[in-house]
Protein backbone atom coordinates (compact mmCIF):
# COMPACT_ATOMS: atom_id res chain seq x y z
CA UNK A 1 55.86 -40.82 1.02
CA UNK A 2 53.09 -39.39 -1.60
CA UNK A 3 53.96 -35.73 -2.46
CA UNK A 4 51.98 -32.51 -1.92
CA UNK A 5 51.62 -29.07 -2.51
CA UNK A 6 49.88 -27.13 -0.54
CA UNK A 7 48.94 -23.37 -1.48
CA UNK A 8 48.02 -20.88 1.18
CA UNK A 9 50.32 -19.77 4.20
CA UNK A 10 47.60 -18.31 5.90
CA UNK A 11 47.02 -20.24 9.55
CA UNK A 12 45.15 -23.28 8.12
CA UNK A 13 47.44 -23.74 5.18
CA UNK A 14 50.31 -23.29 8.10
CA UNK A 15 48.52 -26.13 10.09
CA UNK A 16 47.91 -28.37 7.10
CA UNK A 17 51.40 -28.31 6.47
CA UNK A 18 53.23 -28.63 9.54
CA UNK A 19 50.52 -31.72 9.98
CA UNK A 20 50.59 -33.38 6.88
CA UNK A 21 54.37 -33.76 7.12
CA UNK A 22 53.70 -36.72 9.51
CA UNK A 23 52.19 -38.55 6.14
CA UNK A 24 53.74 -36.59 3.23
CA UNK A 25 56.53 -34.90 1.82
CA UNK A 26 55.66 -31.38 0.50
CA UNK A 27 56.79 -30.06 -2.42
CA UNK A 28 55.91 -27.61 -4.56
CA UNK A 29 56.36 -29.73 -7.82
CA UNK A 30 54.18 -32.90 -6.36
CA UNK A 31 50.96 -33.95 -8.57
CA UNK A 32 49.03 -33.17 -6.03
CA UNK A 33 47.58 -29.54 -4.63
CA UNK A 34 45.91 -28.60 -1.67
CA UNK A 35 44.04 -25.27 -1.80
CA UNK A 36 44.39 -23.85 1.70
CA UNK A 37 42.91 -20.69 0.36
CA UNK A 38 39.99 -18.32 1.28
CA UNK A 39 36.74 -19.27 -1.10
CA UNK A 40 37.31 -15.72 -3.25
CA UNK A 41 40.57 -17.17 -4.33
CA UNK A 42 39.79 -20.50 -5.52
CA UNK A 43 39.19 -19.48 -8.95
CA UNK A 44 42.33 -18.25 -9.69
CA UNK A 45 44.00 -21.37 -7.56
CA UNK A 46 42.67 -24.16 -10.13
CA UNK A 47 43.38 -21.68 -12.67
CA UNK A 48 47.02 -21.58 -12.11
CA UNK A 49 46.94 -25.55 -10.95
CA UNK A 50 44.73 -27.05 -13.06
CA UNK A 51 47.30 -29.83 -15.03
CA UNK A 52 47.62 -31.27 -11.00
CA UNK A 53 45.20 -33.47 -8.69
CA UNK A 54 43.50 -30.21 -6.17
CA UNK A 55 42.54 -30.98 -3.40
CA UNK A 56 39.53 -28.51 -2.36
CA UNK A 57 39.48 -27.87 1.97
CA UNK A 58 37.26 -25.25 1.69
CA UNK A 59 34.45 -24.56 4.77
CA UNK A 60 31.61 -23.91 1.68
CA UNK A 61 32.40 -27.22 -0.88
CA UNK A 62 29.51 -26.07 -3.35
CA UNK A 63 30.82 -22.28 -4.62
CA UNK A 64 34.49 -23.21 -4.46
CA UNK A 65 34.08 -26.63 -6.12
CA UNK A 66 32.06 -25.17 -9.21
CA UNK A 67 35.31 -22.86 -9.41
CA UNK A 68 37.74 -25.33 -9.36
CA UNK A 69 35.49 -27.55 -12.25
CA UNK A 70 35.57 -24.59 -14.67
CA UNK A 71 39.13 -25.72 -14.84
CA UNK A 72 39.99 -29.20 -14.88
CA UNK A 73 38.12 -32.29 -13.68
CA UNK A 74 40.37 -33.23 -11.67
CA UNK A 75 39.28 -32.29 -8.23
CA UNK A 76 38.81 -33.68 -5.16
CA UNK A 77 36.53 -32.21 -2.53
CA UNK A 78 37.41 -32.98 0.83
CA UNK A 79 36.40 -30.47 4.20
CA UNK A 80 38.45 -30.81 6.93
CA UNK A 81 36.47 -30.37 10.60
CA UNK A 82 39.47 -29.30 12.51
CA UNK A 83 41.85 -26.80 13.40
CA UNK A 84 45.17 -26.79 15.39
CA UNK A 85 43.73 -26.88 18.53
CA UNK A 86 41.41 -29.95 17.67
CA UNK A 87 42.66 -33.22 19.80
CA UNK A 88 43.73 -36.14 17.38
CA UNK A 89 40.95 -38.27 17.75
CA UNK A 90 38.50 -35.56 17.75
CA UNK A 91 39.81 -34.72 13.86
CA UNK A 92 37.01 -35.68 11.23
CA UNK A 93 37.08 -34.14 7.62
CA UNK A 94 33.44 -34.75 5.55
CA UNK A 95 34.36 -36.35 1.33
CA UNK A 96 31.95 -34.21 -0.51
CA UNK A 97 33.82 -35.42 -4.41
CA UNK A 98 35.94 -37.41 -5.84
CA UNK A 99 36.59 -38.66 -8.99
CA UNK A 100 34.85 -41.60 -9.52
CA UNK A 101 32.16 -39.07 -10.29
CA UNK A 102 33.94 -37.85 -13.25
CA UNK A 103 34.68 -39.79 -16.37
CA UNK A 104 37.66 -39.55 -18.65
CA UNK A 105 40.23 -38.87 -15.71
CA UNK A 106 43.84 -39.96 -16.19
CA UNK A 107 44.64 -43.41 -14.19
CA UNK A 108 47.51 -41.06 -12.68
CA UNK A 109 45.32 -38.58 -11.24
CA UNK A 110 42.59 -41.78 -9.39
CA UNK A 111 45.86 -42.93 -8.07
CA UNK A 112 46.90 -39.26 -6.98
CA UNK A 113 43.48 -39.20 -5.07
CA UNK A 114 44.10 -43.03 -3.55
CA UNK A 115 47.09 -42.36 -2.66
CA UNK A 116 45.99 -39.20 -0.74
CA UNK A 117 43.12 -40.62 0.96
CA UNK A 118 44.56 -43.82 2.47
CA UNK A 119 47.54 -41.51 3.89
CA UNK A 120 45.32 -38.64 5.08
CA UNK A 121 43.06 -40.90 6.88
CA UNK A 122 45.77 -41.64 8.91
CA UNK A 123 45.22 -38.31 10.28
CA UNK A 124 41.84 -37.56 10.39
CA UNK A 125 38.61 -39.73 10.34
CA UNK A 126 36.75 -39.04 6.75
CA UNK A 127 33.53 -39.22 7.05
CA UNK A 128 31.53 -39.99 3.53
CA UNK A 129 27.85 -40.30 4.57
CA UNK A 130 25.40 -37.59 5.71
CA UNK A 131 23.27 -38.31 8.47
CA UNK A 132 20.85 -40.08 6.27
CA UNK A 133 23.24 -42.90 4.95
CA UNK A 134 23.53 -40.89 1.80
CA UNK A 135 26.98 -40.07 0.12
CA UNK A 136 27.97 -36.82 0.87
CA UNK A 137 28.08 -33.84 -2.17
CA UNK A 138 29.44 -30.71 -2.01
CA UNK A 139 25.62 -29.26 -2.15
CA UNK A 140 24.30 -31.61 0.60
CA UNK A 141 27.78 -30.63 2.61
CA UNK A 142 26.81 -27.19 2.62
CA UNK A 143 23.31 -27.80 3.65
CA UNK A 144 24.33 -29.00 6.13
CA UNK A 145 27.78 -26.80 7.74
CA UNK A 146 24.84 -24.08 7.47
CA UNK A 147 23.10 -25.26 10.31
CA UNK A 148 26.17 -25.98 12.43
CA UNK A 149 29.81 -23.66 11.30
CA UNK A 150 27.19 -20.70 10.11
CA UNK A 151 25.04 -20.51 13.19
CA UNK A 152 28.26 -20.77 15.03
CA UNK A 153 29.62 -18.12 13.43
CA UNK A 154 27.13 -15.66 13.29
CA UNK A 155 26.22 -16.60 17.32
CA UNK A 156 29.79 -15.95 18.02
CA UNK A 157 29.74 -12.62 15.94
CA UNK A 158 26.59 -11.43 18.31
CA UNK A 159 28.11 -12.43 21.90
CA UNK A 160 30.76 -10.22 20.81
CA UNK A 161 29.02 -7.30 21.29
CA UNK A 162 27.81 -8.55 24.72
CA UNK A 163 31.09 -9.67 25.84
CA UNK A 164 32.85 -6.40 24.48
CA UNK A 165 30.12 -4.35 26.50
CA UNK A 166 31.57 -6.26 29.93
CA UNK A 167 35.15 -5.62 29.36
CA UNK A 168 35.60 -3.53 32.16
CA UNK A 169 33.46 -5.48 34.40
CA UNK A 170 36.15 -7.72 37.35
CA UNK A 171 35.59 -11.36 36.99
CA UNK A 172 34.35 -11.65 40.13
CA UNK A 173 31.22 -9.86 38.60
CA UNK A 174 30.48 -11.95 36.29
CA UNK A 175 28.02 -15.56 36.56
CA UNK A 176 29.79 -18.46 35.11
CA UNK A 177 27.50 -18.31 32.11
CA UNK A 178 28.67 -14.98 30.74
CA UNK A 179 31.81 -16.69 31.25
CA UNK A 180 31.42 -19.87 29.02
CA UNK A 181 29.70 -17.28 26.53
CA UNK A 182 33.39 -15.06 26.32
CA UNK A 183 34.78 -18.52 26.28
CA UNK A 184 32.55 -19.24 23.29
CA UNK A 185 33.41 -15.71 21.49
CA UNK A 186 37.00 -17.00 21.66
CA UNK A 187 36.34 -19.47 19.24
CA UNK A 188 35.94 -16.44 16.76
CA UNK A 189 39.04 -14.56 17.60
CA UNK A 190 40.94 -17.88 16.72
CA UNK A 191 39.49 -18.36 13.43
CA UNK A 192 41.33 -17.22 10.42
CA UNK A 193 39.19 -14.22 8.52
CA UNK A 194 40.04 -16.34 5.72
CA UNK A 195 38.23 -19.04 7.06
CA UNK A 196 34.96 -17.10 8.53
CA UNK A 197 34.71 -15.57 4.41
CA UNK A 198 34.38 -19.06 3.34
CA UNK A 199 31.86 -20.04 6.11
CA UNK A 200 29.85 -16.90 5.32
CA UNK A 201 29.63 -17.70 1.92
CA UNK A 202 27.81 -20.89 2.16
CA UNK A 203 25.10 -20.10 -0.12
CA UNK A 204 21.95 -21.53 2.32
CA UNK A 205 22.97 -19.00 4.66
């Protein structure tokens, strides 16, 4: 099995790799480096990484992929749509770069990103068109997660305060609708802060 590296042991970078051991072996000497870290870290990620193949999961592709550039070319972007409690064939992760777009790369590091690909897709659908037929980029990626994981976040952030003002209201109280909306603030509570930094920084926010 390909080896990877996977930096963050926050709760995604705890789900990637308790996942990705179905498909790889980790190791923290493989070519190959996922950065499972909030978007304010990336630059000092690729710094530290940048003779390896990263692999960029961030929820805002645009900011954290210029980052990871200033380092090395070598740099695939790749978002995942899923957390742990995503059902199997629900999981779908959006290609926003690879290298093909770069010239000059070392044959090791294309095969690095083959290599990952064909035995991450195993896990999760990757999706590499937009909705227009058009080959996802990092900028069109986060045009994009702002209409859907920003709104989402920033409904979520305003329910709260409903849902907070109820707390002391029984159950039996309350219309099923205010009920799917606490079910919906949930969503937020399970997110990793790490995670809702990244979404918030999506720069068409």
């Amino acid at each position: 099995m390909m080896k990877i590296h996977i930096v963050g042991d926050g709760s995604f970078g705890s789900f990637l790799k308790k996942l990705l051991e179905q498909e790889f072996t980790i190791s923290d000497d493989a070519p190959s480096v996922i950065m499972a870290v909030p978007v304010s870290a990336y630059d000092s990620v690729a710094a530290r990484y940048s003779d390896r193949h990263l692999i960029n999961v961030c929820s805002v592709q645009r900011p954290s992929m210029d980052m990871a550039l200033r380092h090395t070319r070598n740099v695939t972007g790749i978002h995942p749509l899923f957390g742990s409690r995503t059902p199997a064939d629900h999981r779908n992760s959006i290609l926003t770069y690879t290298l093909a777009a770069e010239s000059d790369v070392e044959p090791s590091f294309i095969q690095a990103e083959e290599d990952f690909l064909a035995a991450f897709e195993k896990l999760s659908r990757i999706i590499r068109d937009d909705p227009d037929g058009k080959s996802f980029t990092p900028d069109s990626h986060d045009r994009l997660m702002a209409k859907t994981h920003v709104a989402a976040v920033l409904a979520a952030k305003q329910m709260k305060v409903f849902v907070e003002r109820a707390e002391n209201i029984p159950d039996e109280f309350l219309p099923n609708s205010f009920r799917l909306m606490r079910e919906f603030v949930k969503t937020l509570d399970d997110m990793p802060q790490g995670t809702i930094e990244s979404i918030m920084a999506n720069p068409y926010f």
